[in-house]
N, C-alpha and C. Protein backbone atom coordinates (compact mmCIF):
# COMPACT_ATOMS: atom_id res chain seq x y z
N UNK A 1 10.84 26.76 -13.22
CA UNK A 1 10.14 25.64 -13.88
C UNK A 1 9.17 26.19 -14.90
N UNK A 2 9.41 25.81 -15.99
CA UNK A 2 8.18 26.11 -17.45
C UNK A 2 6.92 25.72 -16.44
N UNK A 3 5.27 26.73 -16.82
CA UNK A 3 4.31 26.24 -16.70
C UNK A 3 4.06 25.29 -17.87
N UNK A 4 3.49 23.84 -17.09
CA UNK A 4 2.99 23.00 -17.97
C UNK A 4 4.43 21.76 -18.53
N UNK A 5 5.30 22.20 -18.16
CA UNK A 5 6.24 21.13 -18.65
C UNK A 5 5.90 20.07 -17.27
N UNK A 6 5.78 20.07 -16.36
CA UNK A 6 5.71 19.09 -15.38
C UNK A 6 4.39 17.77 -15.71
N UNK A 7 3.24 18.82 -16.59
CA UNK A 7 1.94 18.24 -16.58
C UNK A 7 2.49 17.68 -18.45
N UNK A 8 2.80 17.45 -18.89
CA UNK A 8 3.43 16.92 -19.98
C UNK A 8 4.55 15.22 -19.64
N UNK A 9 5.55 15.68 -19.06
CA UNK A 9 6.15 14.82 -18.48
C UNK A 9 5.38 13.76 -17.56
N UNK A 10 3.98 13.97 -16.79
CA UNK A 10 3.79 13.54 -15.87
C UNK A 10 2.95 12.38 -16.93
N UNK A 11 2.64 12.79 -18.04
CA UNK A 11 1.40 12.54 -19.18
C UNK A 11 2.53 11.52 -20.20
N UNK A 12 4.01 11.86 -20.11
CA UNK A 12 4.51 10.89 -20.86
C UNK A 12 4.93 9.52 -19.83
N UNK A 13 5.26 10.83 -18.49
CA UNK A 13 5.47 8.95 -17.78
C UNK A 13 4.45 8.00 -17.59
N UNK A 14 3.34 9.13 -17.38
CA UNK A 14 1.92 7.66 -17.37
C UNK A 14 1.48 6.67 -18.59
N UNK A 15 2.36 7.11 -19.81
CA UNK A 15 2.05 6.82 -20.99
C UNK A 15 2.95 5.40 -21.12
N UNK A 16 4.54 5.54 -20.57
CA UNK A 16 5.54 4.81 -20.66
C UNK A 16 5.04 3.60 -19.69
N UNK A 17 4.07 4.02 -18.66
CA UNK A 17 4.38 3.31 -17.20
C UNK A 17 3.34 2.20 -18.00
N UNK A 18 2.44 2.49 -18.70
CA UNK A 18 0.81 2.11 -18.72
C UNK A 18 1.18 0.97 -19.78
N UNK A 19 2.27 0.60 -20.97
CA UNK A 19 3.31 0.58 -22.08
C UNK A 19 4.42 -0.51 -21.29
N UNK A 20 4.55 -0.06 -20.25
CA UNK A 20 5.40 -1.26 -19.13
C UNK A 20 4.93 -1.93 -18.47
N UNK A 21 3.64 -1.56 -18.09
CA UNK A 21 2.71 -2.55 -16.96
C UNK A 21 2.04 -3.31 -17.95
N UNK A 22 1.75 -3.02 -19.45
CA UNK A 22 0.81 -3.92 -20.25
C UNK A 22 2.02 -5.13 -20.45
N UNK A 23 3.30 -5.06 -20.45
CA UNK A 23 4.25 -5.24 -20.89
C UNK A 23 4.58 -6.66 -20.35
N UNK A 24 4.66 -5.72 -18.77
CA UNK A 24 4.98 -6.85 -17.57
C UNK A 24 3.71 -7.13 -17.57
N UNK A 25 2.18 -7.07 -17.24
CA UNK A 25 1.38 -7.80 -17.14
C UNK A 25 1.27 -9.20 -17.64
N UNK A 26 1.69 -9.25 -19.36
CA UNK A 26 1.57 -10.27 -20.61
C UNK A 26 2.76 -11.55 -20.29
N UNK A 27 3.66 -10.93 -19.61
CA UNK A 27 4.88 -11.68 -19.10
C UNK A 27 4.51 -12.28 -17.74
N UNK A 28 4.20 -11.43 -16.83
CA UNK A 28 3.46 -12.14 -15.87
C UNK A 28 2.32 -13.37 -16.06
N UNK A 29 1.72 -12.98 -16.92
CA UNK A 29 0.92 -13.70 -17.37
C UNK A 29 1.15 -15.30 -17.87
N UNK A 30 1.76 -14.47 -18.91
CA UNK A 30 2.63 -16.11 -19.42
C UNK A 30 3.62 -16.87 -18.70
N UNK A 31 4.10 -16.16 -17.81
CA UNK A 31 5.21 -16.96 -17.03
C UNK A 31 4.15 -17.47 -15.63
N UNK A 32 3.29 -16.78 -15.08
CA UNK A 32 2.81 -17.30 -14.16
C UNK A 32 2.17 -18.51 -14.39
N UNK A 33 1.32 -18.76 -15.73
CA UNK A 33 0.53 -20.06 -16.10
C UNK A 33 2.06 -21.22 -16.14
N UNK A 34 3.23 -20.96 -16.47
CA UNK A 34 4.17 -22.00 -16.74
C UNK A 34 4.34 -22.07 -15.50
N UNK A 35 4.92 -21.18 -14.50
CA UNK A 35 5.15 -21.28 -13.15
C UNK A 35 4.23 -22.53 -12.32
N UNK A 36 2.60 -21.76 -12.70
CA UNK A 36 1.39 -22.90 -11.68
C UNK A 36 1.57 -23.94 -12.34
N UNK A 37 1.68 -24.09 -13.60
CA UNK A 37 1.38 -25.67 -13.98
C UNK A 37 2.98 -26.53 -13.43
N UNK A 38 4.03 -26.04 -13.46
CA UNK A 38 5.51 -26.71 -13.44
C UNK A 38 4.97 -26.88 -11.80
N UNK A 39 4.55 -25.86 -11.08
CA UNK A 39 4.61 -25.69 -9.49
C UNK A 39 3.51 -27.23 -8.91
N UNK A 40 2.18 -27.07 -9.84
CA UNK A 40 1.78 -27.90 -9.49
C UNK A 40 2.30 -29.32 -9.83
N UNK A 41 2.78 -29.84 -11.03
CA UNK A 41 3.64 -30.84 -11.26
C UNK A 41 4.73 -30.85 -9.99
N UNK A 42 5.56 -30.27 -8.93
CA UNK A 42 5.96 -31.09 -8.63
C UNK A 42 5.14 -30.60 -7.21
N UNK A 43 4.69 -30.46 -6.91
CA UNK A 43 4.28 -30.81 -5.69
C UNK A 43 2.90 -32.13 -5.87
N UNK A 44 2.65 -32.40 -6.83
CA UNK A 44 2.26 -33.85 -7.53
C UNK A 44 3.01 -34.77 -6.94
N UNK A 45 4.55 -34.52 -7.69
CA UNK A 45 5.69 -35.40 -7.39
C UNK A 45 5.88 -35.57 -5.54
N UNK A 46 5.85 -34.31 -5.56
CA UNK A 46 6.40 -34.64 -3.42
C UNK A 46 4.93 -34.95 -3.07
N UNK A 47 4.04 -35.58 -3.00
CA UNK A 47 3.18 -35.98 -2.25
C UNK A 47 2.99 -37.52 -2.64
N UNK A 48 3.80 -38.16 -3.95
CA UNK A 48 3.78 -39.29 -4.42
C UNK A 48 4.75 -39.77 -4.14
């Protein structure tokens, strides 16, 4: 194993991961507010 190729790689995956979680966060985000509001609409509906 190269010294230092592991600590490079470890520095690009945290780079990719950090790049995917902002990614999925913004999606989470936006889909969760459509999710609560649709979720609360029908359980509106089943209690009426």
């Amino acid at each position: 194993m190269v010294p230092g190729k592991g600590e490079c790689d470890a520095e690009q995956d945290r780079a990719d991961l950090s790049v995917s979680a902002r990614k999925a966060l913004r999606d989470l985000s936006g889909a969760g507010q459509q999710r609560a509001h649709r979720h609360k609409q029908t359980t509106e509906n089943a209690v009426h």
